[in-house]
PDB file of N, CA and C in Angstrom:
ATOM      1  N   UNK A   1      -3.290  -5.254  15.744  1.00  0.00           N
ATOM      2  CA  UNK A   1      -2.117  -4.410  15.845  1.00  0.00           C
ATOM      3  C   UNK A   1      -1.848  -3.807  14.471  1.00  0.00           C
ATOM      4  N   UNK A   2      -1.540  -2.525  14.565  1.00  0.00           N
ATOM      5  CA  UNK A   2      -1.498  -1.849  13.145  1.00  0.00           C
ATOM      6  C   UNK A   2      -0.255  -1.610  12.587  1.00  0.00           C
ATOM      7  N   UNK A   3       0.335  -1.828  11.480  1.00  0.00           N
ATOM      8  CA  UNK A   3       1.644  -2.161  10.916  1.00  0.00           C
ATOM      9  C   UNK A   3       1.648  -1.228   9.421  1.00  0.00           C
ATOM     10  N   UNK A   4       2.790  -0.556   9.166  1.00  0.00           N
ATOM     11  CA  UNK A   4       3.490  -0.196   7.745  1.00  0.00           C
ATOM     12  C   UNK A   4       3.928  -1.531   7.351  1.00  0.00           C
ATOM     13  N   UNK A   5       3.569  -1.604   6.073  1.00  0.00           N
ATOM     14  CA  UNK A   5       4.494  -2.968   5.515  1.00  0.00           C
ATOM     15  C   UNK A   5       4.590  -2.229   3.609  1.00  0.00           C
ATOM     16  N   UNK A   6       6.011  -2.439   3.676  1.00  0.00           N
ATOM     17  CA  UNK A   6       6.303  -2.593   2.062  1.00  0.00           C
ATOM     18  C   UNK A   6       5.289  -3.337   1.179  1.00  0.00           C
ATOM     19  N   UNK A   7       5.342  -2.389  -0.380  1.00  0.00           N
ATOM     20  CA  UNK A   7       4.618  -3.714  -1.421  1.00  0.00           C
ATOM     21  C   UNK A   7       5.277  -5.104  -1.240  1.00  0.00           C
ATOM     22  N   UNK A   8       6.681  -5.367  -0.578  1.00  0.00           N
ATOM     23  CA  UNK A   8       7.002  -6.416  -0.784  1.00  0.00           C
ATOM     24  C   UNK A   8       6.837  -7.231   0.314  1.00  0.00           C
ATOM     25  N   UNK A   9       6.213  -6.621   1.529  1.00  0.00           N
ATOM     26  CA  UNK A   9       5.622  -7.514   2.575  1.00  0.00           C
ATOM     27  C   UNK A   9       6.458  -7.155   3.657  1.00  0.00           C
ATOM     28  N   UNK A  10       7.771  -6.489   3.364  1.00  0.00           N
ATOM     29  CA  UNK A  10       8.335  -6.161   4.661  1.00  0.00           C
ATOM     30  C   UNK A  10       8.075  -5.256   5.806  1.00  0.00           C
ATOM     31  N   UNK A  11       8.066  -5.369   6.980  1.00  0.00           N
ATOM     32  CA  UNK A  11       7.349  -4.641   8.079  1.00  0.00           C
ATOM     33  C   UNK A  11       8.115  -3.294   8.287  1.00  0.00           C
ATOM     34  N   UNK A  12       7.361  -2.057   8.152  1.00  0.00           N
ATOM     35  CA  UNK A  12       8.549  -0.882   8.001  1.00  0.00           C
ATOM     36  C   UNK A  12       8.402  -0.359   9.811  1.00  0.00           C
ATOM     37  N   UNK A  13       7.095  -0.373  10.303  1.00  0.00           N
ATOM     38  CA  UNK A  13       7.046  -0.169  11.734  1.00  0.00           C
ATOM     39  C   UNK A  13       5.236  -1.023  11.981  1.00  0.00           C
ATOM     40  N   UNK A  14       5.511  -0.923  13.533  1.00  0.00           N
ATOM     41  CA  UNK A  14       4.836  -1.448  13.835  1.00  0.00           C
ATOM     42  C   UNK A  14       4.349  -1.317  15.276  1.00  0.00           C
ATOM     43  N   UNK A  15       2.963  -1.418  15.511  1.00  0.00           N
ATOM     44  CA  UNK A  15       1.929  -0.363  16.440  1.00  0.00           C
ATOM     45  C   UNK A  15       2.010  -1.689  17.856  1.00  0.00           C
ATOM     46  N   UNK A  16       2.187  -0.722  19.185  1.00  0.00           N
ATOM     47  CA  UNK A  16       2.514  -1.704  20.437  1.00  0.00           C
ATOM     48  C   UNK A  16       1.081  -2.005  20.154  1.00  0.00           C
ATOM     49  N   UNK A  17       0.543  -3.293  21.068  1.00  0.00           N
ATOM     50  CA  UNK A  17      -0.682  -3.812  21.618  1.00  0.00           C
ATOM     51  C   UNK A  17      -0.837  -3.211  22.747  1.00  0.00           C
ATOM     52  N   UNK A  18      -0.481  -2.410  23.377  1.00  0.00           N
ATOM     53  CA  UNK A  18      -0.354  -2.175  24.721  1.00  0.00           C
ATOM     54  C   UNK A  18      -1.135  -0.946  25.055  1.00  0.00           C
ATOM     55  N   UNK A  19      -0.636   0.082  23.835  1.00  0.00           N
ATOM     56  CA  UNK A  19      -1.036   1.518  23.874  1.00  0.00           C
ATOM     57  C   UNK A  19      -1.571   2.156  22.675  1.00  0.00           C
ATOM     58  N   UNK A  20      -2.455   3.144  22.783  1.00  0.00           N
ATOM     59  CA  UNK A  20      -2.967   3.502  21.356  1.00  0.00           C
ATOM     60  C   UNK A  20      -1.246   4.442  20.502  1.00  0.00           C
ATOM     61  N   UNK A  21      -1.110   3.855  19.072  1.00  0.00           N
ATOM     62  CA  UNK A  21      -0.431   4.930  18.921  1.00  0.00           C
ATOM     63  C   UNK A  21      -0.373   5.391  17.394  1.00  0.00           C
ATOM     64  N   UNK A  22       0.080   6.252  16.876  1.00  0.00           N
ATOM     65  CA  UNK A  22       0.208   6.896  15.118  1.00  0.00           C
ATOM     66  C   UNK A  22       1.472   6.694  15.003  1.00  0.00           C
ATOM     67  N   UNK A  23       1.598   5.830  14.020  1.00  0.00           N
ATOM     68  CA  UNK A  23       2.927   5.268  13.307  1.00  0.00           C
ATOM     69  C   UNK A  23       3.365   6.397  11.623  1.00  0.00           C
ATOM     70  N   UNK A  24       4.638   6.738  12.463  1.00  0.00           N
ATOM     71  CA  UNK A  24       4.759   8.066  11.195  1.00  0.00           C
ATOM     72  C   UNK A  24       5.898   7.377  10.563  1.00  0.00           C
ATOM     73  N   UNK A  25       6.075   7.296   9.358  1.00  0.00           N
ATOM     74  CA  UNK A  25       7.201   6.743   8.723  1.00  0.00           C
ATOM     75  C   UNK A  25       7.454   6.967   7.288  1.00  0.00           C
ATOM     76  N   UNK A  26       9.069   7.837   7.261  1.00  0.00           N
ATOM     77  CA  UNK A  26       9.146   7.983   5.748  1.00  0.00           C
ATOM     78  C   UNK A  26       9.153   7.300   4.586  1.00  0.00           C
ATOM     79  N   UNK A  27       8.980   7.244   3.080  1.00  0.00           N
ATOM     80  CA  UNK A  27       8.609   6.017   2.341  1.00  0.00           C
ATOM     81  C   UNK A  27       9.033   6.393   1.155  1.00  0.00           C
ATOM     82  N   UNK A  28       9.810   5.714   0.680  1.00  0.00           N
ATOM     83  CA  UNK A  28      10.654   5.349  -0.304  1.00  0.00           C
ATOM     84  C   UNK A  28       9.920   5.911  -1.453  1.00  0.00           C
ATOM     85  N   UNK A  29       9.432   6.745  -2.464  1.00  0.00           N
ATOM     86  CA  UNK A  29       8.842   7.281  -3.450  1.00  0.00           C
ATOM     87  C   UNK A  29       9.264   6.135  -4.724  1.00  0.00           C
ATOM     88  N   UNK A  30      10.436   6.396  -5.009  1.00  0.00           N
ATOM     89  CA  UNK A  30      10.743   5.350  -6.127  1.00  0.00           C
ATOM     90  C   UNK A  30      10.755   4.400  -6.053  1.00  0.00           C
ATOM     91  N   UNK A  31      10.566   3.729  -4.389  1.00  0.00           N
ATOM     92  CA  UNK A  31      10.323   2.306  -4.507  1.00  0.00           C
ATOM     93  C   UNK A  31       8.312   1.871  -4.649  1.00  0.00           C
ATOM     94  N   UNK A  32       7.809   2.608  -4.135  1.00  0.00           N
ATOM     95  CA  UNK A  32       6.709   2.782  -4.498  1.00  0.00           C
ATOM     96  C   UNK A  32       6.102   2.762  -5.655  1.00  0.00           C
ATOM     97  N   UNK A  33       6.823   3.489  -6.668  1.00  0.00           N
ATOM     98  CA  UNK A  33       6.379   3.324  -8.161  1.00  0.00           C
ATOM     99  C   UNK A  33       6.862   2.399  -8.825  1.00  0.00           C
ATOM    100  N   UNK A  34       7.874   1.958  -7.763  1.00  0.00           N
ATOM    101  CA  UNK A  34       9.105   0.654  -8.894  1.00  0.00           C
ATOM    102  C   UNK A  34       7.787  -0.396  -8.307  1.00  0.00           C
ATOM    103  N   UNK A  35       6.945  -0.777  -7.284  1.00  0.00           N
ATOM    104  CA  UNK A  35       5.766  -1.279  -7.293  1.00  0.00           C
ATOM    105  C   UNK A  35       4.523  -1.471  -7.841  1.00  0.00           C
ATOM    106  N   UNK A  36       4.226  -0.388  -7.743  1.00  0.00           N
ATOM    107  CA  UNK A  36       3.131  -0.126  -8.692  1.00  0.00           C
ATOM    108  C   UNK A  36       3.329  -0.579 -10.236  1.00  0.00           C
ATOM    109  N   UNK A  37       4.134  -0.335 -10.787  1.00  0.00           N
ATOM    110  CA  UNK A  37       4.470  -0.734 -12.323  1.00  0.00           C
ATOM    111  C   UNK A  37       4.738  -2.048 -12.223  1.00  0.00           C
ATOM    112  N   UNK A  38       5.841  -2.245 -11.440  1.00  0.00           N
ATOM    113  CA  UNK A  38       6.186  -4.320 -11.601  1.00  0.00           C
ATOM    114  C   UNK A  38       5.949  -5.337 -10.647  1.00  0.00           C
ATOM    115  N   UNK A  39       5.012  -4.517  -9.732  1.00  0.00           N
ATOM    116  CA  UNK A  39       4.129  -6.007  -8.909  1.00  0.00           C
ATOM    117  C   UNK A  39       2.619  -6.116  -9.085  1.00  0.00           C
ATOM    118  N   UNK A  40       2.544  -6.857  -9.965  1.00  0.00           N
ATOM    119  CA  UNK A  40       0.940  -7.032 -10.600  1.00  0.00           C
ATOM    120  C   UNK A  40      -0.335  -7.209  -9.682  1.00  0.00           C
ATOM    121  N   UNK A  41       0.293  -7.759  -8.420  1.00  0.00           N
ATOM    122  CA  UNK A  41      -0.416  -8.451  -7.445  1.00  0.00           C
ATOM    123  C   UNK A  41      -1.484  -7.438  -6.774  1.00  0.00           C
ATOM    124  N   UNK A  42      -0.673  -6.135  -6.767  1.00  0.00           N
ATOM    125  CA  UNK A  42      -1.015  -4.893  -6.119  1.00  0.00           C
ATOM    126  C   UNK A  42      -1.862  -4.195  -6.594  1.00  0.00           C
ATOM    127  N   UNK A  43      -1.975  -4.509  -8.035  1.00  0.00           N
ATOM    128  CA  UNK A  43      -3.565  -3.903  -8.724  1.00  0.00           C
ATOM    129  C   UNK A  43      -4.848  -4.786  -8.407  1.00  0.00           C
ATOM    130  N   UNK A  44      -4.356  -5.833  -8.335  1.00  0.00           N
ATOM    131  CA  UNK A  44      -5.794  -6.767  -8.065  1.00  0.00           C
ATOM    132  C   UNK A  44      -5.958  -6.778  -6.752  1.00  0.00           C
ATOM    133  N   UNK A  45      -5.093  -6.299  -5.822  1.00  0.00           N
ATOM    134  CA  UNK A  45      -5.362  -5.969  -4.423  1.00  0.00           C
ATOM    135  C   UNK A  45      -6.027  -4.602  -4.082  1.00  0.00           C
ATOM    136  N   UNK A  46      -5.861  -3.603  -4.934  1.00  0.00           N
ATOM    137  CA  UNK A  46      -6.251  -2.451  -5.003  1.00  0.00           C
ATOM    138  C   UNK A  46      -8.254  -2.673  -5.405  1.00  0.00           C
ATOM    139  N   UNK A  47      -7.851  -3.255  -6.906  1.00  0.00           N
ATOM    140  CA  UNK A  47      -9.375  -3.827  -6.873  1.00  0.00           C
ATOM    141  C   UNK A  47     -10.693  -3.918  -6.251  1.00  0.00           C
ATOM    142  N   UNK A  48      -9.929  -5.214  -5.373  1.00  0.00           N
ATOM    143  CA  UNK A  48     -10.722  -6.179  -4.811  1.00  0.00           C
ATOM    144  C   UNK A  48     -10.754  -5.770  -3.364  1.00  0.00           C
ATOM    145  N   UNK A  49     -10.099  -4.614  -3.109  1.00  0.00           N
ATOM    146  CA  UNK A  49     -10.402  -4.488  -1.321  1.00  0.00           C
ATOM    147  C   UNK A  49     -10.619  -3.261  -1.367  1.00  0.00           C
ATOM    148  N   UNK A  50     -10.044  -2.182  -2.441  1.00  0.00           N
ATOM    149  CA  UNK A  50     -10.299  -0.572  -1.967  1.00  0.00           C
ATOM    150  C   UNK A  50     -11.912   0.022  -2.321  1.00  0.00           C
ATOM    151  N   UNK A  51     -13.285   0.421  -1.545  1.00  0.00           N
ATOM    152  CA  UNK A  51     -13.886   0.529  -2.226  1.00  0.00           C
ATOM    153  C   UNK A  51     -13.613   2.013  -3.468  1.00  0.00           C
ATOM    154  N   UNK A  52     -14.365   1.476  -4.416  1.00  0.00           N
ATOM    155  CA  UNK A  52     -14.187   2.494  -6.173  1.00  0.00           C
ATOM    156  C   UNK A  52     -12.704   2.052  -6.451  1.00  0.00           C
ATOM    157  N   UNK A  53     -12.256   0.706  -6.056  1.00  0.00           N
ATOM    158  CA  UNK A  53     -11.361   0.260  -6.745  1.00  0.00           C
ATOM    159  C   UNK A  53     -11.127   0.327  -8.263  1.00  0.00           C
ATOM    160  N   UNK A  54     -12.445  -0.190  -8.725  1.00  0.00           N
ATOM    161  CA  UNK A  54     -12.647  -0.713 -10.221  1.00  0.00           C
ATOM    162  C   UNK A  54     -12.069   0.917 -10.975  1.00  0.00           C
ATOM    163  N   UNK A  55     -13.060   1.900 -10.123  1.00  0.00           N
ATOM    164  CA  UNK A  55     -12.778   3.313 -10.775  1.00  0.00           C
ATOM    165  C   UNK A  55     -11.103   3.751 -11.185  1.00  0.00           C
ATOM    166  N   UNK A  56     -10.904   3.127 -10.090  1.00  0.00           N
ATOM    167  CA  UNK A  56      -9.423   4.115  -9.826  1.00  0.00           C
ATOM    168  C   UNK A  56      -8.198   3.137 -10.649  1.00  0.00           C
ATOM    169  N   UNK A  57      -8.704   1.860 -10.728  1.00  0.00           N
ATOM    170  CA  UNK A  57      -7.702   1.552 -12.004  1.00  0.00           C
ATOM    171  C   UNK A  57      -7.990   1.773 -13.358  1.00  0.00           C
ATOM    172  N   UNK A  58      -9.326   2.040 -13.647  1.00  0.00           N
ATOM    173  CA  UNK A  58      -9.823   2.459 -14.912  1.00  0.00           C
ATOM    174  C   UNK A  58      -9.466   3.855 -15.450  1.00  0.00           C
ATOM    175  N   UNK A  59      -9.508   4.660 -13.958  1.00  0.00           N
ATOM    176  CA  UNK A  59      -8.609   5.936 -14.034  1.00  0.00           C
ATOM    177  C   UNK A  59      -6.711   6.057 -14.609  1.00  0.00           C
ATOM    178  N   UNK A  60      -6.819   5.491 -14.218  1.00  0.00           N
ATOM    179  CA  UNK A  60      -5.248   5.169 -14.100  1.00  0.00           C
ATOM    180  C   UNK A  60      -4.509   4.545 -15.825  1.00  0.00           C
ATOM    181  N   UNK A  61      -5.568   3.636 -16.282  1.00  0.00           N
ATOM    182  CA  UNK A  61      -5.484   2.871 -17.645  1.00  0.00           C
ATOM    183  C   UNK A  61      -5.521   4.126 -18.608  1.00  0.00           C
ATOM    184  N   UNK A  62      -6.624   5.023 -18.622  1.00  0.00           N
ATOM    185  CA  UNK A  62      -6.593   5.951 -18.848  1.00  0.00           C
ATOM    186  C   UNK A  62      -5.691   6.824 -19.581  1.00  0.00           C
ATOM    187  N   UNK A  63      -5.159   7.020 -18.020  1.00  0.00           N
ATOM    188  CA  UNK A  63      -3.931   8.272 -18.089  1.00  0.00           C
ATOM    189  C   UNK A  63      -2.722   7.766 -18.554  1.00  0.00           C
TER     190      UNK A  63
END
């Protein structure tokens, strides 16, 4: 079942089992970056699961 969830784990929507469907949902911009900067967890998740992870934080160190 396919789910939006916050950096902080909270469920923003969430996809029936029943029927196929596209979950559209607006998203907090500044809470997003207030993430990215002060939840550490989320770079080593980025890492270790996105492939060209390694790239895209090296990109990022960077800039």
């Amino acid at each position: 079942k396919s789910k939006l969830v916050s950096p902080l784990g909270d469920i923003l929507a969430e996809a029936s089992d029943r029927k196929e469907e596209i979950l559209i949902r607006a998203v907090d911009v500044e809470a997003l970056q207030w993430a990215r900067e002060e939840v550490p967890y989320l770079e080593d998740y980025l890492r270790k699961l996105t492939p060209g992870g390694e790239e895209i934080i090296e990109e990022r160190e960077i800039e």
